[in-house]
C-alpha atoms as a PDB file:
ATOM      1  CA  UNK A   1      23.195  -2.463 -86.116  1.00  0.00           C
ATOM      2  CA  UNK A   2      23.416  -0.952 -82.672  1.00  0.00           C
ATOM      3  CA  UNK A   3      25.105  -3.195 -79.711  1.00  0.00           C
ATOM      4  CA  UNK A   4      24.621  -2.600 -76.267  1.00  0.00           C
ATOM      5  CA  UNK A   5      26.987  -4.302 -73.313  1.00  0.00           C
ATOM      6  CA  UNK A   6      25.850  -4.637 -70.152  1.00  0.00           C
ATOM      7  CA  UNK A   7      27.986  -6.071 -67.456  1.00  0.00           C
ATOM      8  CA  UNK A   8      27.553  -6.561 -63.343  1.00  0.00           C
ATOM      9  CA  UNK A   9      30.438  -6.821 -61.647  1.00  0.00           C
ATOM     10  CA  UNK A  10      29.897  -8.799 -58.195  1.00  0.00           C
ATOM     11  CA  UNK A  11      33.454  -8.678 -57.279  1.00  0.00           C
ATOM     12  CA  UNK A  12      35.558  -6.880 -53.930  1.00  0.00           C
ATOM     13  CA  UNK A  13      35.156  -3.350 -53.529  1.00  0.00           C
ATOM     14  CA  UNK A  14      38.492  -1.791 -54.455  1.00  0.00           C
ATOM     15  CA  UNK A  15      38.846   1.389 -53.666  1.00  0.00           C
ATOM     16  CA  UNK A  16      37.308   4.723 -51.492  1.00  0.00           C
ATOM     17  CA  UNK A  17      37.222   8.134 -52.105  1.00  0.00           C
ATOM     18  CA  UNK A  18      37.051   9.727 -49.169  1.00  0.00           C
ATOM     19  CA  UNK A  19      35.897  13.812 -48.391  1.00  0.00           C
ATOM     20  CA  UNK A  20      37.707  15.994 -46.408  1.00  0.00           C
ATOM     21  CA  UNK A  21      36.474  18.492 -43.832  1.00  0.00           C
ATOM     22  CA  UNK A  22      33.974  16.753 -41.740  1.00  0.00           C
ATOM     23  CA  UNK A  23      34.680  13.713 -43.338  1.00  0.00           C
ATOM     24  CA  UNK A  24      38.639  12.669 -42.179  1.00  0.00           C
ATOM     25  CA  UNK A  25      39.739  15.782 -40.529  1.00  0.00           C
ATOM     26  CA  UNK A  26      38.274  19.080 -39.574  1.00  0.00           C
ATOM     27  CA  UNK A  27      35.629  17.699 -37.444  1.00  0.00           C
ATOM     28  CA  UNK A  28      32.475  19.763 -38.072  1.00  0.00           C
ATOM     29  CA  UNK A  29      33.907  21.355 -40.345  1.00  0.00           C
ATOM     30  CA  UNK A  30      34.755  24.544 -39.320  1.00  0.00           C
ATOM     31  CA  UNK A  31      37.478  25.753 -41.393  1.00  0.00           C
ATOM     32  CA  UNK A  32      35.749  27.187 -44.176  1.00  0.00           C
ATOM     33  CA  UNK A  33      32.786  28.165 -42.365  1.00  0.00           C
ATOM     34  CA  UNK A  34      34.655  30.936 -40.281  1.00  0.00           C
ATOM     35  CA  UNK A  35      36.187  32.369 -42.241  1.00  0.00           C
ATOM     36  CA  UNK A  36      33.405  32.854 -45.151  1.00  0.00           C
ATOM     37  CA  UNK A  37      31.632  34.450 -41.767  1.00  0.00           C
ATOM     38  CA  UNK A  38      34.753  36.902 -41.325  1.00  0.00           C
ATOM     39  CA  UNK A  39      35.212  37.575 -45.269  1.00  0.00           C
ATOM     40  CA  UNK A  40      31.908  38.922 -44.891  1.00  0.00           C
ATOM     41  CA  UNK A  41      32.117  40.674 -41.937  1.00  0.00           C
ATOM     42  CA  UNK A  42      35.000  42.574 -43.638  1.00  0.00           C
ATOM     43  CA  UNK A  43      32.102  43.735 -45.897  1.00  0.00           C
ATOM     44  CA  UNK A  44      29.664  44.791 -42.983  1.00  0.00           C
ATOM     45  CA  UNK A  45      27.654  42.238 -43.709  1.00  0.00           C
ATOM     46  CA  UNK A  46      26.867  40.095 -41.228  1.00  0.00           C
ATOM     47  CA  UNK A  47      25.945  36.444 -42.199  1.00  0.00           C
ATOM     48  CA  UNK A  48      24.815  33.283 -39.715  1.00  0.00           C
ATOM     49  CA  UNK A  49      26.998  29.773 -39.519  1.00  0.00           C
ATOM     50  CA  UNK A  50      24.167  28.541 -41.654  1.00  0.00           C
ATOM     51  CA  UNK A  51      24.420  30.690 -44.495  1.00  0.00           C
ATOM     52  CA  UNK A  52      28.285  30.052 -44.553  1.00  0.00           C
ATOM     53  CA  UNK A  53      27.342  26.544 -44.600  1.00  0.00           C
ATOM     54  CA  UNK A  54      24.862  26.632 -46.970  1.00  0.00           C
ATOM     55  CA  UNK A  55      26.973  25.693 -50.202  1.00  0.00           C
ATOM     56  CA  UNK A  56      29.901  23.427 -48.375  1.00  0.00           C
ATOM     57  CA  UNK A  57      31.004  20.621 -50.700  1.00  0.00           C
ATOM     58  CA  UNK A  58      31.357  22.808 -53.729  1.00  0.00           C
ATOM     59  CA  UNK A  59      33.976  23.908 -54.970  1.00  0.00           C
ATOM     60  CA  UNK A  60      35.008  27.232 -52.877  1.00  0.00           C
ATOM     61  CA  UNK A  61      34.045  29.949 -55.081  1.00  0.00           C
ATOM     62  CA  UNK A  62      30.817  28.002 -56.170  1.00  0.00           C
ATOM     63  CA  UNK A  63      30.134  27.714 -52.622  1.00  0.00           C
ATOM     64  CA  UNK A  64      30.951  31.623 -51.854  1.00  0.00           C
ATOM     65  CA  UNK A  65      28.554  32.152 -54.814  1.00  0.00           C
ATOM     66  CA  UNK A  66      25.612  30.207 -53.474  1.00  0.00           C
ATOM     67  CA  UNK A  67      25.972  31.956 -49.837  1.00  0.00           C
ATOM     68  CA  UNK A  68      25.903  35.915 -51.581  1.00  0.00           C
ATOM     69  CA  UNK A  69      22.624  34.128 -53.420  1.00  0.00           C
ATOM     70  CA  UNK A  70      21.095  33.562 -50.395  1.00  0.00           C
ATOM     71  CA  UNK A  71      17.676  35.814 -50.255  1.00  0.00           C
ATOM     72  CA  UNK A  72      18.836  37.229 -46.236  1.00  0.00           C
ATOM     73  CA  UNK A  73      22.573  37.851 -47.776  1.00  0.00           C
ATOM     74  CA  UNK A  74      21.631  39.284 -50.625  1.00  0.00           C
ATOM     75  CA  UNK A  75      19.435  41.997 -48.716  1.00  0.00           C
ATOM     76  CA  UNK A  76      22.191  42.232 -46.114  1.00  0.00           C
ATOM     77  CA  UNK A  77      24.851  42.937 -48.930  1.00  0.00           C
ATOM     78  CA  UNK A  78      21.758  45.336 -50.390  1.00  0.00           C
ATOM     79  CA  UNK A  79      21.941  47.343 -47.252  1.00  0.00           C
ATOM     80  CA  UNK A  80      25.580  48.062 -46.984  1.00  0.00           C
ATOM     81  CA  UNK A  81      26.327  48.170 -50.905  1.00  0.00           C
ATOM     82  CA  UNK A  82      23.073  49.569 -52.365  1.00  0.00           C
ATOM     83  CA  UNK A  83      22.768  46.508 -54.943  1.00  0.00           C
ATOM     84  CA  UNK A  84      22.662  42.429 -54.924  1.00  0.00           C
ATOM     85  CA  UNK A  85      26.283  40.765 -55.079  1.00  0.00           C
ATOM     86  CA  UNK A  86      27.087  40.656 -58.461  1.00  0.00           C
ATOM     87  CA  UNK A  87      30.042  38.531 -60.180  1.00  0.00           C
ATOM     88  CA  UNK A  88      32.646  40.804 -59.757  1.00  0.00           C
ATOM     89  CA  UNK A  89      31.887  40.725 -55.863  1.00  0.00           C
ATOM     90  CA  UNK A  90      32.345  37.040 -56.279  1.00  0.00           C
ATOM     91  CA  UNK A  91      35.759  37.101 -57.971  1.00  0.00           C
ATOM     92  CA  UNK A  92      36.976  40.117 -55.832  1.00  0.00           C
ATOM     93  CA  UNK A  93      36.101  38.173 -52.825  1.00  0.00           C
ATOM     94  CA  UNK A  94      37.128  35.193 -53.568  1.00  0.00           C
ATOM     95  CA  UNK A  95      40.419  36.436 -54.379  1.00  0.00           C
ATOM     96  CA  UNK A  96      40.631  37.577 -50.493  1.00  0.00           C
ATOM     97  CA  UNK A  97      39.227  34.136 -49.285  1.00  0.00           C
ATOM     98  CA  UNK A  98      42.254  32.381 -50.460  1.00  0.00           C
ATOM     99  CA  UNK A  99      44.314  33.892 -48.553  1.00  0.00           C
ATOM    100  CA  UNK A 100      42.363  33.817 -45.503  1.00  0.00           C
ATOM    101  CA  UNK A 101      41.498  30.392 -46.060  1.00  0.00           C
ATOM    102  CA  UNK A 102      45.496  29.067 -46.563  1.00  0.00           C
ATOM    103  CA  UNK A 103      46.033  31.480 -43.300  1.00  0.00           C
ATOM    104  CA  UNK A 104      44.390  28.884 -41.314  1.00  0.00           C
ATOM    105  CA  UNK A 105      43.885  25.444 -42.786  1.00  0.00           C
ATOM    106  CA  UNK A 106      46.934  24.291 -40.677  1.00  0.00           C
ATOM    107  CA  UNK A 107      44.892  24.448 -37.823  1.00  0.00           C
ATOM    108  CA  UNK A 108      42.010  22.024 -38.722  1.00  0.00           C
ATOM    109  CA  UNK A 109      44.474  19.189 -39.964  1.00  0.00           C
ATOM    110  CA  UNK A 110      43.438  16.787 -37.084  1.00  0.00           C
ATOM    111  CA  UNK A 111      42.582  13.420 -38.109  1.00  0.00           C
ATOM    112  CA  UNK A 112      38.836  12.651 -37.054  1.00  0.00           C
ATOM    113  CA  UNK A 113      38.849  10.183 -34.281  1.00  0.00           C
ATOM    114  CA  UNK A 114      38.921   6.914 -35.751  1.00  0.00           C
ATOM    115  CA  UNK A 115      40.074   7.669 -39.254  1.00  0.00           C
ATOM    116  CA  UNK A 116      43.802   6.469 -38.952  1.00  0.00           C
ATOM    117  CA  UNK A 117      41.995   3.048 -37.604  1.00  0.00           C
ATOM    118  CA  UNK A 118      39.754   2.946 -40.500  1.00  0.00           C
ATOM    119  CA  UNK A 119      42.875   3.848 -42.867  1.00  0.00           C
ATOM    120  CA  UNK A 120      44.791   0.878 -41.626  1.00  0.00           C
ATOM    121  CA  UNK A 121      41.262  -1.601 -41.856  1.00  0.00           C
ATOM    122  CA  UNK A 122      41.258  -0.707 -45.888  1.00  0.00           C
ATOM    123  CA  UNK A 123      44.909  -0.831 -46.599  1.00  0.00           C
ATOM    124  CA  UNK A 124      44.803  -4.536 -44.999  1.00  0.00           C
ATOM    125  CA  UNK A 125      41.975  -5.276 -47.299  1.00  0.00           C
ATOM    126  CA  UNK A 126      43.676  -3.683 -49.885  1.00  0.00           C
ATOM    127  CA  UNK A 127      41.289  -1.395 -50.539  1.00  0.00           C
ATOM    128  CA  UNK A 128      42.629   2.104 -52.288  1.00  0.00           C
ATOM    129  CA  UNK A 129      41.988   5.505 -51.178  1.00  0.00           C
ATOM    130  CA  UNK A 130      41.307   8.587 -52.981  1.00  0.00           C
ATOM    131  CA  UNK A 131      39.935  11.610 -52.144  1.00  0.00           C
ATOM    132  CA  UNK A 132      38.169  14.295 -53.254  1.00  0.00           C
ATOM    133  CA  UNK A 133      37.859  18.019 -52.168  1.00  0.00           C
ATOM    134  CA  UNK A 134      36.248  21.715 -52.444  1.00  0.00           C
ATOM    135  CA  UNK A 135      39.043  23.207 -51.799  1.00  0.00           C
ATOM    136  CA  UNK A 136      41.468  23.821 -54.809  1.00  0.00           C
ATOM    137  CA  UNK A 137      45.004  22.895 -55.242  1.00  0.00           C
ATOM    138  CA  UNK A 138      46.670  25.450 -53.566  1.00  0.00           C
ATOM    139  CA  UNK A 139      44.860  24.915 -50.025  1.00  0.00           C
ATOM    140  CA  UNK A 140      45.197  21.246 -50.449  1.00  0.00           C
ATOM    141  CA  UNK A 141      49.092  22.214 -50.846  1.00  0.00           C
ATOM    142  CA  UNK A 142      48.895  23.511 -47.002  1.00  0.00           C
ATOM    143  CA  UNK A 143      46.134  20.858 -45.484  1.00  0.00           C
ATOM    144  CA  UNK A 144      47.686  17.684 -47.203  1.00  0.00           C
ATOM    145  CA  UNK A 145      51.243  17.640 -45.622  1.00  0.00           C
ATOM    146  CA  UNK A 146      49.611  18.843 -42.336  1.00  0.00           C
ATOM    147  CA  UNK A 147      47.298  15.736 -42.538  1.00  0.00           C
ATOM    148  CA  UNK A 148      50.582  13.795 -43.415  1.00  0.00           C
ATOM    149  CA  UNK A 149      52.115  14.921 -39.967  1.00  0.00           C
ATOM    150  CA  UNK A 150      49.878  13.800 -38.179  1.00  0.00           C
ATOM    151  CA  UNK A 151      49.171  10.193 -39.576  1.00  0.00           C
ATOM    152  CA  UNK A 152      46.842  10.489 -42.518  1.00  0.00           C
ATOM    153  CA  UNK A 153      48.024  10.158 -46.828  1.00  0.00           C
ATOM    154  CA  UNK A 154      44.928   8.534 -48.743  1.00  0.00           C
ATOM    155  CA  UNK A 155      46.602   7.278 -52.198  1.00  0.00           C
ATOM    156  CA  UNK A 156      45.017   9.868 -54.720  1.00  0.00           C
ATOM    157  CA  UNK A 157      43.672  13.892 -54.268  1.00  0.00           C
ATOM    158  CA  UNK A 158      42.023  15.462 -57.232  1.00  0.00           C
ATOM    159  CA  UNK A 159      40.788  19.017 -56.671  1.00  0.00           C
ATOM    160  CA  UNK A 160      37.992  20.639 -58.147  1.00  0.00           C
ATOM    161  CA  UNK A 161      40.260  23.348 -60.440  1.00  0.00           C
ATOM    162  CA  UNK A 162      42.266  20.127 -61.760  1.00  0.00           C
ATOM    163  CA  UNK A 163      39.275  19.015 -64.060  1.00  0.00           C
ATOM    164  CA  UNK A 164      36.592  20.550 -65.816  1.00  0.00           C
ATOM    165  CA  UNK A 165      34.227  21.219 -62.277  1.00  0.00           C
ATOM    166  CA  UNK A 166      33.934  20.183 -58.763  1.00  0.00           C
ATOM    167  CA  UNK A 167      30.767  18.740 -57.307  1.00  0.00           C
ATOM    168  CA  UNK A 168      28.318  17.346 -57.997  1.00  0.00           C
ATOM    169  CA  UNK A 169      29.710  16.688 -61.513  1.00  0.00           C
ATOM    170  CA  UNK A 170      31.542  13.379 -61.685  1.00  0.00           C
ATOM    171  CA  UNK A 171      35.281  14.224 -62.752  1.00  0.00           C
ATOM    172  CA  UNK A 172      36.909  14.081 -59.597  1.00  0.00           C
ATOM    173  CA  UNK A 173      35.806  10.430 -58.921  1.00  0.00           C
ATOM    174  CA  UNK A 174      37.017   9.562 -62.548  1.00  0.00           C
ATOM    175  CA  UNK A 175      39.948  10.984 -61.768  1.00  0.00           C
ATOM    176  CA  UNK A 176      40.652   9.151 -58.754  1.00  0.00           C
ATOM    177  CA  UNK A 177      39.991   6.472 -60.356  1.00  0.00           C
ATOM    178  CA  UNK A 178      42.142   6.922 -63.295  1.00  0.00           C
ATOM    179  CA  UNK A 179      45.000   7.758 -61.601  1.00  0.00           C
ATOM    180  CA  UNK A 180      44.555   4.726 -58.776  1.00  0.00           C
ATOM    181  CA  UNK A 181      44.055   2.325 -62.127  1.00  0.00           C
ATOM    182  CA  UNK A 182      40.465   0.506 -60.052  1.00  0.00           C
ATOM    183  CA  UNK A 183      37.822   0.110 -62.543  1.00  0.00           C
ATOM    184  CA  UNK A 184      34.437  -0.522 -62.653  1.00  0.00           C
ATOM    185  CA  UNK A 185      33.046   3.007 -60.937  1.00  0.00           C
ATOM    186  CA  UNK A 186      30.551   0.731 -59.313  1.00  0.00           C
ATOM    187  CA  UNK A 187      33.430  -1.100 -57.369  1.00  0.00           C
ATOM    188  CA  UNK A 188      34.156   2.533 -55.377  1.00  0.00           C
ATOM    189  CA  UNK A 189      32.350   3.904 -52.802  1.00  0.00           C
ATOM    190  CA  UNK A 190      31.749   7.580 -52.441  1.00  0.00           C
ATOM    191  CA  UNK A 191      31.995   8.735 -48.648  1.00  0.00           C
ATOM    192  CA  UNK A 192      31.721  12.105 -47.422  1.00  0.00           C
ATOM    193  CA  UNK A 193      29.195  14.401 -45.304  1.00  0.00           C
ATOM    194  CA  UNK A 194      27.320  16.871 -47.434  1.00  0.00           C
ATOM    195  CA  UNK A 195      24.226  16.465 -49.502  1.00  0.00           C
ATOM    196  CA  UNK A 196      26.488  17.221 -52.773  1.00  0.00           C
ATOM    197  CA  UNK A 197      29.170  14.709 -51.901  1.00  0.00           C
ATOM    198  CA  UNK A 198      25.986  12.020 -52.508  1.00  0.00           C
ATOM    199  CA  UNK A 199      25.369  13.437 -56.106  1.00  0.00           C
ATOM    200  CA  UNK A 200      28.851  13.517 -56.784  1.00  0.00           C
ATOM    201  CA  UNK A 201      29.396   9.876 -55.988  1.00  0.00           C
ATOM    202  CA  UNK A 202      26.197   9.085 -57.983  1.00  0.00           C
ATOM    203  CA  UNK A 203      27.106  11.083 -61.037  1.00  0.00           C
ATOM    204  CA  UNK A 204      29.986   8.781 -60.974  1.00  0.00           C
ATOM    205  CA  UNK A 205      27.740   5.702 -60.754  1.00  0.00           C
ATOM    206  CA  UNK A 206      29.891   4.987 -57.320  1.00  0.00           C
ATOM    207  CA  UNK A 207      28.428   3.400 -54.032  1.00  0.00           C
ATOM    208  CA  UNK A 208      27.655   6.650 -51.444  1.00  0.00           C
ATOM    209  CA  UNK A 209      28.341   6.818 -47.742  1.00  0.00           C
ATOM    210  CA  UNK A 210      27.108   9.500 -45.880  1.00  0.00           C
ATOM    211  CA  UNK A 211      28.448  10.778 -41.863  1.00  0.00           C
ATOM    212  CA  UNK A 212      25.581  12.020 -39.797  1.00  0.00           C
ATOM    213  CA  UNK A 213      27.551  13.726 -36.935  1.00  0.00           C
ATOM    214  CA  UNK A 214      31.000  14.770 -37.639  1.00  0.00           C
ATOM    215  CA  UNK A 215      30.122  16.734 -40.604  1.00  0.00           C
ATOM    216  CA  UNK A 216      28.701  20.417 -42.050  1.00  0.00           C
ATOM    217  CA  UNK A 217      25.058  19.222 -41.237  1.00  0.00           C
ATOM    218  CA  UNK A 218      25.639  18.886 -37.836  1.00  0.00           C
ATOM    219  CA  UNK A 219      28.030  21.352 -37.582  1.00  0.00           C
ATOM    220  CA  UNK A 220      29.324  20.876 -33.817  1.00  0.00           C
ATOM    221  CA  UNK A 221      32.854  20.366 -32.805  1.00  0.00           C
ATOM    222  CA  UNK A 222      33.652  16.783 -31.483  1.00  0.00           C
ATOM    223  CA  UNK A 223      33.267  18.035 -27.375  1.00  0.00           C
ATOM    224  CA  UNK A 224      30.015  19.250 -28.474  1.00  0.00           C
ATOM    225  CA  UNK A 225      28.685  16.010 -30.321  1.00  0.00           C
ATOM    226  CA  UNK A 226      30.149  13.886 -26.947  1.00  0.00           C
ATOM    227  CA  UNK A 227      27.728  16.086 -24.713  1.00  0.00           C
ATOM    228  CA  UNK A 228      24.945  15.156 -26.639  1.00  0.00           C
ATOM    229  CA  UNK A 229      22.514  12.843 -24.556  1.00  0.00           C
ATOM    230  CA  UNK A 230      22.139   9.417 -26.323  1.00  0.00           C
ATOM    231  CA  UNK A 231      18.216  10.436 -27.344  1.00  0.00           C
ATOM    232  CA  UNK A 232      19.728  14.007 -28.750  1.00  0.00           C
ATOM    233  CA  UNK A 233      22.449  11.799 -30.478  1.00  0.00           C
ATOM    234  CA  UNK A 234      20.669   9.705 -32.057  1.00  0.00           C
ATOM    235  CA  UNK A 235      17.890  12.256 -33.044  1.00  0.00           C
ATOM    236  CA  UNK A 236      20.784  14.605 -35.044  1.00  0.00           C
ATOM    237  CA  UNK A 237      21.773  11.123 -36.622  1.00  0.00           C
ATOM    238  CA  UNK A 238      18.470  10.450 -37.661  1.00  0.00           C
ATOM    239  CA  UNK A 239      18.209  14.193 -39.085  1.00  0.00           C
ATOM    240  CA  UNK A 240      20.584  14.238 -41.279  1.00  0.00           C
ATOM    241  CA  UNK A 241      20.807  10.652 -42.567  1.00  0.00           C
ATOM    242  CA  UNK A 242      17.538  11.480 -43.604  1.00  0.00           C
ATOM    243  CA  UNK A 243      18.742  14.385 -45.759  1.00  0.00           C
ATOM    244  CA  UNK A 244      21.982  12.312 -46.976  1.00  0.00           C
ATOM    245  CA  UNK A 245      19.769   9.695 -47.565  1.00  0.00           C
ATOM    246  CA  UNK A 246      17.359  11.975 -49.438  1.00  0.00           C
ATOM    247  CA  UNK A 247      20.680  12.883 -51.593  1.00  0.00           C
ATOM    248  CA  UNK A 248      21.066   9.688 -52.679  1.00  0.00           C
ATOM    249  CA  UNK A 249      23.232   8.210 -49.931  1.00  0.00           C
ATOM    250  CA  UNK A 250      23.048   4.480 -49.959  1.00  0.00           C
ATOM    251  CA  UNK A 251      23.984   4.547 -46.528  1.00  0.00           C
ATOM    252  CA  UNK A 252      24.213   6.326 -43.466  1.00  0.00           C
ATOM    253  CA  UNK A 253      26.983   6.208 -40.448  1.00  0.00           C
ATOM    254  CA  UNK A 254      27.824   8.425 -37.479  1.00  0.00           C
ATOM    255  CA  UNK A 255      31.382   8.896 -38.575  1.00  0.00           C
ATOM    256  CA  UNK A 256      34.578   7.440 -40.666  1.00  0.00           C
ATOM    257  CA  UNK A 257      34.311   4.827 -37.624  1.00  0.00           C
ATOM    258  CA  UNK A 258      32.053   3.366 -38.726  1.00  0.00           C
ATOM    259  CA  UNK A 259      33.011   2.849 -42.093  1.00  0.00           C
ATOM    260  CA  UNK A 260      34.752  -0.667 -42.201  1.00  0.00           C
ATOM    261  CA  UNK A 261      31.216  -2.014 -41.379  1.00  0.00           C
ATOM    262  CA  UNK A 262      29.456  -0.169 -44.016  1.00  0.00           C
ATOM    263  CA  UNK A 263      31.858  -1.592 -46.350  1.00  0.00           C
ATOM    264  CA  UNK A 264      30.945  -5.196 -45.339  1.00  0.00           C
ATOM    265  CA  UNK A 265      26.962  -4.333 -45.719  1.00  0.00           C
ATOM    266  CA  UNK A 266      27.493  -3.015 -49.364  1.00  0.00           C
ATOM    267  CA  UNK A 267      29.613  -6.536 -50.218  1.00  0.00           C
ATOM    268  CA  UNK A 268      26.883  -8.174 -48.944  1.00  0.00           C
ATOM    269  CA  UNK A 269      24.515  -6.627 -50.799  1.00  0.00           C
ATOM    270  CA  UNK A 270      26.549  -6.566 -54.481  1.00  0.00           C
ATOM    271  CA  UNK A 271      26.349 -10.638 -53.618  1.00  0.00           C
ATOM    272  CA  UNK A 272      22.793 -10.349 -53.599  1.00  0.00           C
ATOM    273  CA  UNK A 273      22.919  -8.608 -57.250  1.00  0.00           C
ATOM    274  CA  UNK A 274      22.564  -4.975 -55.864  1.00  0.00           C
ATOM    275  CA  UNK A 275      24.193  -1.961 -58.011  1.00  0.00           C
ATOM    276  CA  UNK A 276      24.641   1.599 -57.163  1.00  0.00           C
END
């Protein structure tokens, strides 16, 4: 005879897992994108911000692979090389992104405005924080103590090359989770500012928060997004929620700001018999 549990848990949220760039530092996320644009350049190949941002959220080499599988890239690579990018481009390159990319991760270490606030809101609810990356160990082994300087430790970092793959696949939220001890999966909430960080936090059957404006999809630095006009704000907002939402985000917010609130509206709705 074949049983089947089913249980809904209507209890506290107990834990995050955050994103990184464009999510708690690295507003707009600009690390990886310029330097994918100068690894390429070093090719003669000339790629645009949006093709370097075309695969962010993946794991880094998954991410270089989807920009050389671009149709304009892989003509542009055509031109110079006299064939399409093939997987020994991939690994040769990526090889030379790693060091480019540790070269300058210390620079985008700056909290996001608002996220040491936010930090201090969960911690007082007791709420635990994990956090989940594309970047592998190694960079995380520059960015994390540089994020420690200047205010910012969530409880937990699993990187895509510590389990079996990165995003969207589910392992680095089960990870988090096993190593922060917070069970059921539907008790976390995924937050982060790319399409894939949504399908992650699904996979994982987690809550998902998605960030409209401080993130890849928007893509401007934080003096940029304050020049907006509030009609041109809240258009981009609208924008991309729309695609996170699309993604599977249960909500949408402008940034990690806003994040104790969303928090609040997803108790509020597990009391009402909701699940992710």
């Amino acid at each position: 005879m074949d049983f089947a549990s089913r249980r809904s848990d209507s209890g506290p949220l107990n834990a995050v897992i955050l994103d990184w760039a464009g999510t708690t530092v690295d507003f707009g996320s600009f690390a990886p994108t310029a330097v994918f644009i100068r690894l390429l350049e070093s090719e003669n190949v000339t790629i645009t911000a949006e093709d370097a941002r075309s695969g962010m959220g993946l794991m880094k080499k998954d991410h270089l692979r989807m920009i050389l599988s671009r149709p304009a890239v892989v003509q542009a690579w055509k031109d110079v090389h006299g064939q399409a990018p093939a997987d020994a481009d991939v690994d040769r390159l990526f090889d030379r992104f790693v060091g480019m990319q540790l070269a300058v991760l210390a620079s985008y270490a700056d909290p996001i405005p608002g996220l040491l606030e936010t930090i201090e809101t969960l911690r007082a609810r007791k709420i635990k924080i994990g956090s989940t990356t594309g970047y592998t160990r190694q960079m995380m082994e520059v960015l994390l103590p540089e994020a420690h300087k200047r205010g910012y430790t969530p409880d937990c970092l699993v990187c895509p090359d510590e389990v079996p793959a990165g995003r969207p696949f589910p392992w680095m939220c089960y990870e988090n989770a096993i190593r922060m001890g917070v069970f059921p999966m539907e008790s976390m909430v995924k937050v982060g500012d790319t399409p894939v960080d949504m399908e992650e936090g699904l996979n994982a059957g987690m809550w998902t928060v998605g960030l409209t404006l401080t993130g890849n999809l928007l893509g401007m630095n934080q003096m940029e997004v304050q020049g907006l006009s509030d009609q041109q704000r809240r258009e981009s907002a609208e924008r991309i929620g729309k695609q996170l939402t699309q993604a599977g985000a249960h909500l949408v917010i402008e940034g990690i700001w806003d994040l104790p609130a969303a928090l609040d509206e997803i108790q509020a709705r597990i009391r009402h018999g909701e699940r992710p």
